[in-house]
PDB file of N, CA and C in Angstrom:
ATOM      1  N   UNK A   1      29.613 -23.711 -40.674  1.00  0.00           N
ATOM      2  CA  UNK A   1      29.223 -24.947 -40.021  1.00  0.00           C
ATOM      3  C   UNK A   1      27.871 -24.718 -39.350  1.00  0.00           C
ATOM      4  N   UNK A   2      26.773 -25.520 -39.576  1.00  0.00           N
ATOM      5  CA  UNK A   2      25.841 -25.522 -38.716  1.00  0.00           C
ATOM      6  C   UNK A   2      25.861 -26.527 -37.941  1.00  0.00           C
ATOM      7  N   UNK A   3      24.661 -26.511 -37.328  1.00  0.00           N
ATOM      8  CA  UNK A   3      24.548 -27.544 -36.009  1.00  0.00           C
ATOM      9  C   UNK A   3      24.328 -29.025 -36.283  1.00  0.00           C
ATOM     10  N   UNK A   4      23.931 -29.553 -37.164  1.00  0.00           N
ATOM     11  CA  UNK A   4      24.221 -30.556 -38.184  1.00  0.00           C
ATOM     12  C   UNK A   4      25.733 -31.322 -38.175  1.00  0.00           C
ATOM     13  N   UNK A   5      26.235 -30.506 -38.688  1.00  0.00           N
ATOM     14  CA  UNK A   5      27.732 -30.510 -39.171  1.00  0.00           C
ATOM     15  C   UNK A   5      28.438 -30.442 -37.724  1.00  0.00           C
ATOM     16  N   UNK A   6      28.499 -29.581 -36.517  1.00  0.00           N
ATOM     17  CA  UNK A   6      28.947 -29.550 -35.133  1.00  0.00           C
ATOM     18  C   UNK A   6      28.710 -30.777 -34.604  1.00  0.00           C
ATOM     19  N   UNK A   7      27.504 -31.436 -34.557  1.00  0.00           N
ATOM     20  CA  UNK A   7      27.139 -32.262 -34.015  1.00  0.00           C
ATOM     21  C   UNK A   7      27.593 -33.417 -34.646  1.00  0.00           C
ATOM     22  N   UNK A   8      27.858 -33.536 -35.731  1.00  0.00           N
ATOM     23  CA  UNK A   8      28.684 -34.966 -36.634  1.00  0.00           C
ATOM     24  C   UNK A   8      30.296 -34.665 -35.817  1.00  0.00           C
ATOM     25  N   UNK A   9      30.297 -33.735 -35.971  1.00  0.00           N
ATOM     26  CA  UNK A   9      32.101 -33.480 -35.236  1.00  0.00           C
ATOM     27  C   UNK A   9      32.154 -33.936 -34.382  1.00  0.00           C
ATOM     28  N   UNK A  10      31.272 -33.209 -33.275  1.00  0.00           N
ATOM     29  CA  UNK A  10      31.536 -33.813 -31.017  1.00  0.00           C
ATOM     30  C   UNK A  10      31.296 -35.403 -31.769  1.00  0.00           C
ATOM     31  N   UNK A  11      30.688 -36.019 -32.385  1.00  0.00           N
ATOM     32  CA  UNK A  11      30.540 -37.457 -32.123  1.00  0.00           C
ATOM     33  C   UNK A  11      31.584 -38.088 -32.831  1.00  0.00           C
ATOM     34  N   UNK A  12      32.094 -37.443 -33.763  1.00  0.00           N
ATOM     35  CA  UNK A  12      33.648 -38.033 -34.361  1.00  0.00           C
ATOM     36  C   UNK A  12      34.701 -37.893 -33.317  1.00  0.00           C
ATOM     37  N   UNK A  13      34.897 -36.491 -32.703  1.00  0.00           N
ATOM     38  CA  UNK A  13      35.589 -36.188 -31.855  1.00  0.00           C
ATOM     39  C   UNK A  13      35.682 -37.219 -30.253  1.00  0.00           C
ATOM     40  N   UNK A  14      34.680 -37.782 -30.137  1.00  0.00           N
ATOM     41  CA  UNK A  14      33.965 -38.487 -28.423  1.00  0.00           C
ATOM     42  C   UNK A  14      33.874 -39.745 -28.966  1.00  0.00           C
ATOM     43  N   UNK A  15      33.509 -40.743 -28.220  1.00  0.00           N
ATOM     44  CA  UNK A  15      32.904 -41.926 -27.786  1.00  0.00           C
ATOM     45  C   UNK A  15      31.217 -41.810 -28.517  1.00  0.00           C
ATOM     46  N   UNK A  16      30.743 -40.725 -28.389  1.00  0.00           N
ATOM     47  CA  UNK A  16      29.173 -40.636 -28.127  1.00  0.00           C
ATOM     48  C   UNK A  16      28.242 -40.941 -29.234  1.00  0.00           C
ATOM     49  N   UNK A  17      27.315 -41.216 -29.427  1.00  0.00           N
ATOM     50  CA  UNK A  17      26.731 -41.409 -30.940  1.00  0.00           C
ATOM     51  C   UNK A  17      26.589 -39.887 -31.159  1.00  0.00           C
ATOM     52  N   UNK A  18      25.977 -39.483 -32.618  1.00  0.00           N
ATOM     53  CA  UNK A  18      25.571 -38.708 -32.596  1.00  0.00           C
ATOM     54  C   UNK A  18      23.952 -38.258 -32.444  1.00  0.00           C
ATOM     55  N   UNK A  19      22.829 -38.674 -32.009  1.00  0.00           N
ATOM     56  CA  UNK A  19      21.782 -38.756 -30.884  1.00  0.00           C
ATOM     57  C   UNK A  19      22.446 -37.918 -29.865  1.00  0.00           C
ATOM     58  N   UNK A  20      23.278 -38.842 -29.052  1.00  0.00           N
ATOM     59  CA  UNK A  20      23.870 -38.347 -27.425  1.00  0.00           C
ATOM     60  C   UNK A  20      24.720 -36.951 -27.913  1.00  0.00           C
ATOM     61  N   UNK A  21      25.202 -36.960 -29.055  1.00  0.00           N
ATOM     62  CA  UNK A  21      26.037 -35.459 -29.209  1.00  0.00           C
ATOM     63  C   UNK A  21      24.748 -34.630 -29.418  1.00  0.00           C
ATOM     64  N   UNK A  22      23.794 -34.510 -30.195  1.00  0.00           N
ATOM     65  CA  UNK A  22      22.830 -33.155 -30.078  1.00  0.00           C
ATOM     66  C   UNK A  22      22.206 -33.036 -29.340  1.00  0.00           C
ATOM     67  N   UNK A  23      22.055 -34.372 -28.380  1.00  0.00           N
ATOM     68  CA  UNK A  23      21.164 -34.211 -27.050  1.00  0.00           C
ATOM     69  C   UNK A  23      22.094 -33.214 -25.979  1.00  0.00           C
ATOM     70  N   UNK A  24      23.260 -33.571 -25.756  1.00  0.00           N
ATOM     71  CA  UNK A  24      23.982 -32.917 -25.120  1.00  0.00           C
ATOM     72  C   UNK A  24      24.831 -31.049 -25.550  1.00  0.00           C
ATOM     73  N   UNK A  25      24.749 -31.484 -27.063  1.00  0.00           N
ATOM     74  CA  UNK A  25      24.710 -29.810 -27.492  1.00  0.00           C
ATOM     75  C   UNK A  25      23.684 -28.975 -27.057  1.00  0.00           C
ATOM     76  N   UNK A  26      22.332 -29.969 -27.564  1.00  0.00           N
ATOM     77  CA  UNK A  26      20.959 -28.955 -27.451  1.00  0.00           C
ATOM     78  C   UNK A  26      21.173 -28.460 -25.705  1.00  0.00           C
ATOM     79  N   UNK A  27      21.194 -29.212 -25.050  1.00  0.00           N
ATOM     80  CA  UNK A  27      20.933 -28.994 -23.454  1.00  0.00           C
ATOM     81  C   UNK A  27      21.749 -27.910 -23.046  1.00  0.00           C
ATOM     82  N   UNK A  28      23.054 -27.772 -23.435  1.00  0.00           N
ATOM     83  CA  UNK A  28      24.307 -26.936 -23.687  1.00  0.00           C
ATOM     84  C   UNK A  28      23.769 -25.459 -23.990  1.00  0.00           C
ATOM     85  N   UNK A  29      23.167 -25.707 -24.480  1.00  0.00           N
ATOM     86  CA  UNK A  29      22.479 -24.711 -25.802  1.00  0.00           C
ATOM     87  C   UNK A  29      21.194 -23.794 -25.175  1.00  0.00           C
ATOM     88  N   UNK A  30      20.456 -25.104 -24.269  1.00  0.00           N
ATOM     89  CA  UNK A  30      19.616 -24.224 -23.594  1.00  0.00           C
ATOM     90  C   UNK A  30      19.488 -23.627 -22.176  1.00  0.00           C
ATOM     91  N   UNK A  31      20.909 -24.845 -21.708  1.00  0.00           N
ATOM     92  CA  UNK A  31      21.094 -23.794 -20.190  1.00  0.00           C
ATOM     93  C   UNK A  31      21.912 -22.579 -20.279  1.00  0.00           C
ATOM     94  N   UNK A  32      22.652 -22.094 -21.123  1.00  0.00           N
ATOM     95  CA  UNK A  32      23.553 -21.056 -21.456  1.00  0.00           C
ATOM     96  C   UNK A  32      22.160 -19.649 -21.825  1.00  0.00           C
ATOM     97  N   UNK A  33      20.973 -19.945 -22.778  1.00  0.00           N
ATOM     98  CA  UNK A  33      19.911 -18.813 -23.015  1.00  0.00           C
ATOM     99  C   UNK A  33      19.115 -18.477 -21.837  1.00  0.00           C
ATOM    100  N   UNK A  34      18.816 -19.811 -21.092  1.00  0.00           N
ATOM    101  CA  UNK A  34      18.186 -19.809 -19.876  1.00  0.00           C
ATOM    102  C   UNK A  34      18.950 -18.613 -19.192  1.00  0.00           C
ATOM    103  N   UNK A  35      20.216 -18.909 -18.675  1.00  0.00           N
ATOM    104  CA  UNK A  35      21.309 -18.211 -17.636  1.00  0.00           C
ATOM    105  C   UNK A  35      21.087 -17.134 -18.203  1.00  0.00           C
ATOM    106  N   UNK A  36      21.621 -16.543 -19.284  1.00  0.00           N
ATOM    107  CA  UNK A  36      21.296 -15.643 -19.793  1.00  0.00           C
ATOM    108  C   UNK A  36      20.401 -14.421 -19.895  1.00  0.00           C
ATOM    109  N   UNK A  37      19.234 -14.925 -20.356  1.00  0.00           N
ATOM    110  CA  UNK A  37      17.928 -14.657 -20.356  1.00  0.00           C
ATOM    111  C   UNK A  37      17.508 -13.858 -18.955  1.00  0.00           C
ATOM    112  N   UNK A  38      17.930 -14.819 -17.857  1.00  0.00           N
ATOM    113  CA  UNK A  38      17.704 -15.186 -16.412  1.00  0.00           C
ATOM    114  C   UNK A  38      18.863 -13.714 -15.729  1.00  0.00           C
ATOM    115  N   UNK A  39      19.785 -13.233 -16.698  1.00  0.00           N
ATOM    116  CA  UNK A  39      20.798 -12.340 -16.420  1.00  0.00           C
ATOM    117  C   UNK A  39      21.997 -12.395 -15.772  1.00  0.00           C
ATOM    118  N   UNK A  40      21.908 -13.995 -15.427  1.00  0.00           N
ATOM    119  CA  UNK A  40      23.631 -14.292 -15.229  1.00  0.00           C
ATOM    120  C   UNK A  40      24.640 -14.434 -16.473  1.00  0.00           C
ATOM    121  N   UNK A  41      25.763 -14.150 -16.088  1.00  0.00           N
ATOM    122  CA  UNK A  41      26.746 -14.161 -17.249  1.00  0.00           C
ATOM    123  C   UNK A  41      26.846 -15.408 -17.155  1.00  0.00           C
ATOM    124  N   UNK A  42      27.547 -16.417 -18.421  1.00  0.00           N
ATOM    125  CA  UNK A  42      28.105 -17.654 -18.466  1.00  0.00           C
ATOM    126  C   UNK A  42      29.438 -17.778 -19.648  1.00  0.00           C
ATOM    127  N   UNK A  43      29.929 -17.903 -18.515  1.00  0.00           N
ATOM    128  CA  UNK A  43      31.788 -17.879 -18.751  1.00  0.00           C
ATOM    129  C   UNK A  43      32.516 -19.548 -18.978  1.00  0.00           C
ATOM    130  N   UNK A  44      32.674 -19.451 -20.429  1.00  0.00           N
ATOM    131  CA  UNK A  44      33.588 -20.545 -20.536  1.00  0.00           C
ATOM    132  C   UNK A  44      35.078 -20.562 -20.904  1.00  0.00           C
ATOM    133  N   UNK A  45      35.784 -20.764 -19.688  1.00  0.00           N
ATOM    134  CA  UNK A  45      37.530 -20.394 -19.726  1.00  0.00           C
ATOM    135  C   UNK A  45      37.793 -20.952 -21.088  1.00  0.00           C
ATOM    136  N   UNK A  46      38.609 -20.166 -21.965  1.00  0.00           N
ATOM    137  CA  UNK A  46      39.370 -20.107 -22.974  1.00  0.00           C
ATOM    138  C   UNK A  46      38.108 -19.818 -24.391  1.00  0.00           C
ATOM    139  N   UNK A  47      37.039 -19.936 -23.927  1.00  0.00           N
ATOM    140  CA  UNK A  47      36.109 -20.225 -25.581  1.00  0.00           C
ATOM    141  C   UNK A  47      35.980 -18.081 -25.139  1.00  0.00           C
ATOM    142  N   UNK A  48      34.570 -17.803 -24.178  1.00  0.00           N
ATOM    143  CA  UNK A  48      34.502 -16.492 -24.180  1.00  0.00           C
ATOM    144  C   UNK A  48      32.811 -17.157 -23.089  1.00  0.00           C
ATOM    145  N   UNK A  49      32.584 -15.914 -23.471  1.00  0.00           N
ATOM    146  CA  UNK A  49      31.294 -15.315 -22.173  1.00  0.00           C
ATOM    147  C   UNK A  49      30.160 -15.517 -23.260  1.00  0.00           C
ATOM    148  N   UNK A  50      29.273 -15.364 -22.426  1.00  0.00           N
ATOM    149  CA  UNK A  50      27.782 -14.805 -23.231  1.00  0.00           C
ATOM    150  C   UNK A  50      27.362 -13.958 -21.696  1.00  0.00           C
ATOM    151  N   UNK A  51      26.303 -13.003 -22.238  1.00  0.00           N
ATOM    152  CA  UNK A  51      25.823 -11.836 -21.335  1.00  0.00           C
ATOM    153  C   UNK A  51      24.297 -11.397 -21.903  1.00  0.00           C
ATOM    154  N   UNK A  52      23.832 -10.534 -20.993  1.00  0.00           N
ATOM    155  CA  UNK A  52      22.977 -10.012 -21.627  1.00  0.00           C
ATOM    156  C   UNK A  52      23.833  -8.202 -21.686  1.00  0.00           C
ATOM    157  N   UNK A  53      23.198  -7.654 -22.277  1.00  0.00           N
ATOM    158  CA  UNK A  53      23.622  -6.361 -22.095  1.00  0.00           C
ATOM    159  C   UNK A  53      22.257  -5.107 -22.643  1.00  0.00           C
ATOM    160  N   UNK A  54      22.519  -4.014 -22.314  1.00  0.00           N
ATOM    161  CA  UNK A  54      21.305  -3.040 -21.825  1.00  0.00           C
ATOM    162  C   UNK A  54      21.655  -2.165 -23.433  1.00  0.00           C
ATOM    163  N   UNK A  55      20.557  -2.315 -24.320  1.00  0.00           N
ATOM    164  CA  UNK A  55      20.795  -1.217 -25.635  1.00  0.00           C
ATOM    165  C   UNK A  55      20.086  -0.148 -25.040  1.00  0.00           C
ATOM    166  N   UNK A  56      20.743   1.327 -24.835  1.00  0.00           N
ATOM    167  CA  UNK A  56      20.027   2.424 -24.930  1.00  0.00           C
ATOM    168  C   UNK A  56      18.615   2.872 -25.659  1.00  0.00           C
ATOM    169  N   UNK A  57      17.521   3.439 -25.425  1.00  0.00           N
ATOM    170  CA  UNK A  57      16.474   4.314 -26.374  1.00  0.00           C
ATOM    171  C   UNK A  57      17.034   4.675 -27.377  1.00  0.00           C
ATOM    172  N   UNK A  58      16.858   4.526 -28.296  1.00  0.00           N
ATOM    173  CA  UNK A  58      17.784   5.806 -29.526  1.00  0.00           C
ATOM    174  C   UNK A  58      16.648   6.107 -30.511  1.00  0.00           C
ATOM    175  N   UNK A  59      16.804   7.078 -31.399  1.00  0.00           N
ATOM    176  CA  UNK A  59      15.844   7.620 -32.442  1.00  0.00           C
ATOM    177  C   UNK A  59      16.311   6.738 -33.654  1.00  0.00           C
ATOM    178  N   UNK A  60      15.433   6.282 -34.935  1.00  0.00           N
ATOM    179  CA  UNK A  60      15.905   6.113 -35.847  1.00  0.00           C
ATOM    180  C   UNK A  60      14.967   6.308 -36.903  1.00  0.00           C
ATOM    181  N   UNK A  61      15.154   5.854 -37.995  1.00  0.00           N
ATOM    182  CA  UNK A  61      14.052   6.204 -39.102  1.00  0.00           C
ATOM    183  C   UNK A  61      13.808   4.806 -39.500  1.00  0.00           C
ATOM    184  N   UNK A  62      12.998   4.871 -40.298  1.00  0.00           N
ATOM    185  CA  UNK A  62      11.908   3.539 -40.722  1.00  0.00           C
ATOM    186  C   UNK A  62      12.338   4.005 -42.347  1.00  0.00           C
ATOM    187  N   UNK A  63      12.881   2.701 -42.588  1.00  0.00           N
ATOM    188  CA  UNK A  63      13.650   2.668 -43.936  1.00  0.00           C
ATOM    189  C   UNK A  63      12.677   2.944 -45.006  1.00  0.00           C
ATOM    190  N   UNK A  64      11.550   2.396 -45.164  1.00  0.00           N
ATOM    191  CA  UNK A  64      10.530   2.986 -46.512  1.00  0.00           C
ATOM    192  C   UNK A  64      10.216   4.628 -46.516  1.00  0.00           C
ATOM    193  N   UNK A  65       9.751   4.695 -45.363  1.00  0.00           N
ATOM    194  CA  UNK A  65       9.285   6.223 -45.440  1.00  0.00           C
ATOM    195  C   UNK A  65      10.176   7.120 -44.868  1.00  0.00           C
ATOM    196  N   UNK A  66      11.072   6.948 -44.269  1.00  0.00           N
ATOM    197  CA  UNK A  66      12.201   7.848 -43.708  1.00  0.00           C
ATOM    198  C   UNK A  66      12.269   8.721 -42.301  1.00  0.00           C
ATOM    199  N   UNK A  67      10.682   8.035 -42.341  1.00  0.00           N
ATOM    200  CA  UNK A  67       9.662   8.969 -41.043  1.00  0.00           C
ATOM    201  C   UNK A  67      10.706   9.113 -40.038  1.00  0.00           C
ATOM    202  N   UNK A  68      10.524   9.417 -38.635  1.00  0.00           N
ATOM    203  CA  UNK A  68      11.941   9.438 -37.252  1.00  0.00           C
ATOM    204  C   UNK A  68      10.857   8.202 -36.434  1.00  0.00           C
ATOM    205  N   UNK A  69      11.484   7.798 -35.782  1.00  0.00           N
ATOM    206  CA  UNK A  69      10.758   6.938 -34.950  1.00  0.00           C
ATOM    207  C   UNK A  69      11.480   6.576 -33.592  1.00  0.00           C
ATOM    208  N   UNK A  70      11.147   6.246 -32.378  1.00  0.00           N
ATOM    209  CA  UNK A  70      11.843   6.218 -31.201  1.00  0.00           C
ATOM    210  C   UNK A  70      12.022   4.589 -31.007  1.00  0.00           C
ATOM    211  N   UNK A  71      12.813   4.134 -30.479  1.00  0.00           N
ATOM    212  CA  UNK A  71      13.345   2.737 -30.398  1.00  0.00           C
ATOM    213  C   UNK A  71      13.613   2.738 -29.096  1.00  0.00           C
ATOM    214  N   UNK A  72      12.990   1.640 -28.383  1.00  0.00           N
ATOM    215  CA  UNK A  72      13.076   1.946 -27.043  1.00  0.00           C
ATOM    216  C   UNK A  72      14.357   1.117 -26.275  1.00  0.00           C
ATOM    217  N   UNK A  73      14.716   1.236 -25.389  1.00  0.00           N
ATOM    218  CA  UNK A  73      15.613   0.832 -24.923  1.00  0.00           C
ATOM    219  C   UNK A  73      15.276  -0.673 -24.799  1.00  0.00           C
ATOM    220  N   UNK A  74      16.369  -1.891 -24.831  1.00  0.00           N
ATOM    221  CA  UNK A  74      16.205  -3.486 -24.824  1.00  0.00           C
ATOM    222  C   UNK A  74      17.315  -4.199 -24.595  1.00  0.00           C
ATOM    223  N   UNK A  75      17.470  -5.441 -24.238  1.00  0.00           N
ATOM    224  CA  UNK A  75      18.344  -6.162 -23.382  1.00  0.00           C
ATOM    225  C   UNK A  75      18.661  -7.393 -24.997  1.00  0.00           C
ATOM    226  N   UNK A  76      19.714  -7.305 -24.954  1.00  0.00           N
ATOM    227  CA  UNK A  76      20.184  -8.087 -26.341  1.00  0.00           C
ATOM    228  C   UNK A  76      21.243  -9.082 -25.524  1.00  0.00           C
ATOM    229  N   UNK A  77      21.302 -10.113 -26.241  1.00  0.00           N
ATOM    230  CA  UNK A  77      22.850 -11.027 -26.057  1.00  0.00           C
ATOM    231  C   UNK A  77      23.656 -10.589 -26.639  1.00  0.00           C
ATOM    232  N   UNK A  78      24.915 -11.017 -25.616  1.00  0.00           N
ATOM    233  CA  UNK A  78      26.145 -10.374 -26.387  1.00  0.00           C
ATOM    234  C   UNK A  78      26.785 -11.919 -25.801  1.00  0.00           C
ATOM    235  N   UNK A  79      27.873 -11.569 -26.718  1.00  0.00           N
ATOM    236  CA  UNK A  79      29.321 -13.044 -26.701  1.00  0.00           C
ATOM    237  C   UNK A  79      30.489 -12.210 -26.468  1.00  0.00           C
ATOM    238  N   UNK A  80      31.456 -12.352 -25.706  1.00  0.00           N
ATOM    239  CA  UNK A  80      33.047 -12.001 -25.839  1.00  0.00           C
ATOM    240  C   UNK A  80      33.471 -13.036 -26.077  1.00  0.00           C
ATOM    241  N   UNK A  81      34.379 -13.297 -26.746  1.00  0.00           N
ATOM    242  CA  UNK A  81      36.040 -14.134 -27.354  1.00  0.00           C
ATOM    243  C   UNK A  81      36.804 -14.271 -26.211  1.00  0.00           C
ATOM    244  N   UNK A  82      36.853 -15.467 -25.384  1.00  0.00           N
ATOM    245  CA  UNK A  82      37.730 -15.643 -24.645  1.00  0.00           C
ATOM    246  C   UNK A  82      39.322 -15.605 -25.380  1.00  0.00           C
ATOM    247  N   UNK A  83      40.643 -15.280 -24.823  1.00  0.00           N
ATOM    248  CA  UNK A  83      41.673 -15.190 -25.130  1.00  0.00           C
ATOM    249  C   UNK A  83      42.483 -16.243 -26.196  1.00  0.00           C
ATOM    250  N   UNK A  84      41.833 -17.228 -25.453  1.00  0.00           N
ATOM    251  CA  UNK A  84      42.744 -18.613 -26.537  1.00  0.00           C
ATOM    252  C   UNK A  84      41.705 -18.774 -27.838  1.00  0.00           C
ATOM    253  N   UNK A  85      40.126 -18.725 -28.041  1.00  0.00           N
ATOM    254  CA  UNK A  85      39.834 -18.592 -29.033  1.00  0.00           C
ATOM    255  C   UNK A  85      40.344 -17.157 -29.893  1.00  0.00           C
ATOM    256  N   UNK A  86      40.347 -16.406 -29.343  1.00  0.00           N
ATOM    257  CA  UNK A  86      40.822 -14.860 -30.761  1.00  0.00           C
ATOM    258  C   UNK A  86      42.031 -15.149 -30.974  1.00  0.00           C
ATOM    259  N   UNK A  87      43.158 -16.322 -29.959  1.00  0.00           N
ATOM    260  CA  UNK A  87      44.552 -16.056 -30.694  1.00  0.00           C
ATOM    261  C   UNK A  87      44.343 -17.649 -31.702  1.00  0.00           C
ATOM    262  N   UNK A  88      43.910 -18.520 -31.337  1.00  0.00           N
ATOM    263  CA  UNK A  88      42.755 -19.713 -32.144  1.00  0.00           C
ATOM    264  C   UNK A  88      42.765 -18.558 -33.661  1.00  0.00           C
ATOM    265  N   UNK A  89      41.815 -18.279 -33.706  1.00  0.00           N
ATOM    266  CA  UNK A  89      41.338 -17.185 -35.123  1.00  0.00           C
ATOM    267  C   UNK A  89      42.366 -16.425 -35.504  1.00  0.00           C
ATOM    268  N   UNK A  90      43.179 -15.689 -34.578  1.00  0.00           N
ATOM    269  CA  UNK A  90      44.259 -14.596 -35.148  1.00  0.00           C
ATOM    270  C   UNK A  90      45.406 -15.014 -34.308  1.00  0.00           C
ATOM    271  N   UNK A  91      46.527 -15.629 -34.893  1.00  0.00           N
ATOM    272  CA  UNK A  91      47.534 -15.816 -34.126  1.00  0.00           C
ATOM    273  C   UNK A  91      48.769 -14.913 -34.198  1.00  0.00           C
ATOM    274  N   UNK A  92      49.325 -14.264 -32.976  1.00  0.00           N
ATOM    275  CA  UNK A  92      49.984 -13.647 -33.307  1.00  0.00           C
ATOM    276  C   UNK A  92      51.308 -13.823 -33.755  1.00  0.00           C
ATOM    277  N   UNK A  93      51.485 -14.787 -34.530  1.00  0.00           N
ATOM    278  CA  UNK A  93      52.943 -15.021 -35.021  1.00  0.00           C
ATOM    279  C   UNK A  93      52.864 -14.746 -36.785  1.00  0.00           C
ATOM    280  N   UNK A  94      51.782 -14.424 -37.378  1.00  0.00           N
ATOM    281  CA  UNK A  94      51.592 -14.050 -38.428  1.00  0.00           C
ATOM    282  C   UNK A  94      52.356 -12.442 -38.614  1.00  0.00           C
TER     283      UNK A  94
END
């Protein structure tokens, strides 16, 4: 599903046109990178989190030439699976 397709849903799903559904996804969309970005966590009960989190320095090689090369340490997004989405995806009665 892309954002296309999400956004036809919230407006099937709501009242809202779909205009007011990507206006309100997009905004969704950009206070969560903001927070983020910004280094607060943002926690939505039952869906999961988004974070930033700290990648270590590590060595690696450069795939054409095989050379070693140092990779410096960097701040990536991460997502956790709140509880009711992973049992959502994997239920345990299977």
């Amino acid at each position: 599903m892309n954002k296309g397709e999400l956004v036809d849903k919230i407006a099937e799903k709501t009242t809202v046109t779909k205009k007011q559904a990507d206006a309100v996804l997009s905004a969704a969309i950009g206070a969560i990178m903001e927070a983020v970005a910004d280094g607060d966590k943002v926690t939505l009960v039952g869906f999961g989190s988004f974070e930033s989190r700290e990648r270590k320095a590590r060595e690696g090689r450069n795939p054409k030439t095989g050379e070693k090369m140092d990779i410096p340490e960097t701040k990536v997004p991460a997502f956790s699976a709140g509880k009711l989405f992973k049992e959502k995806v994997a239920p345990k009665d299977q």
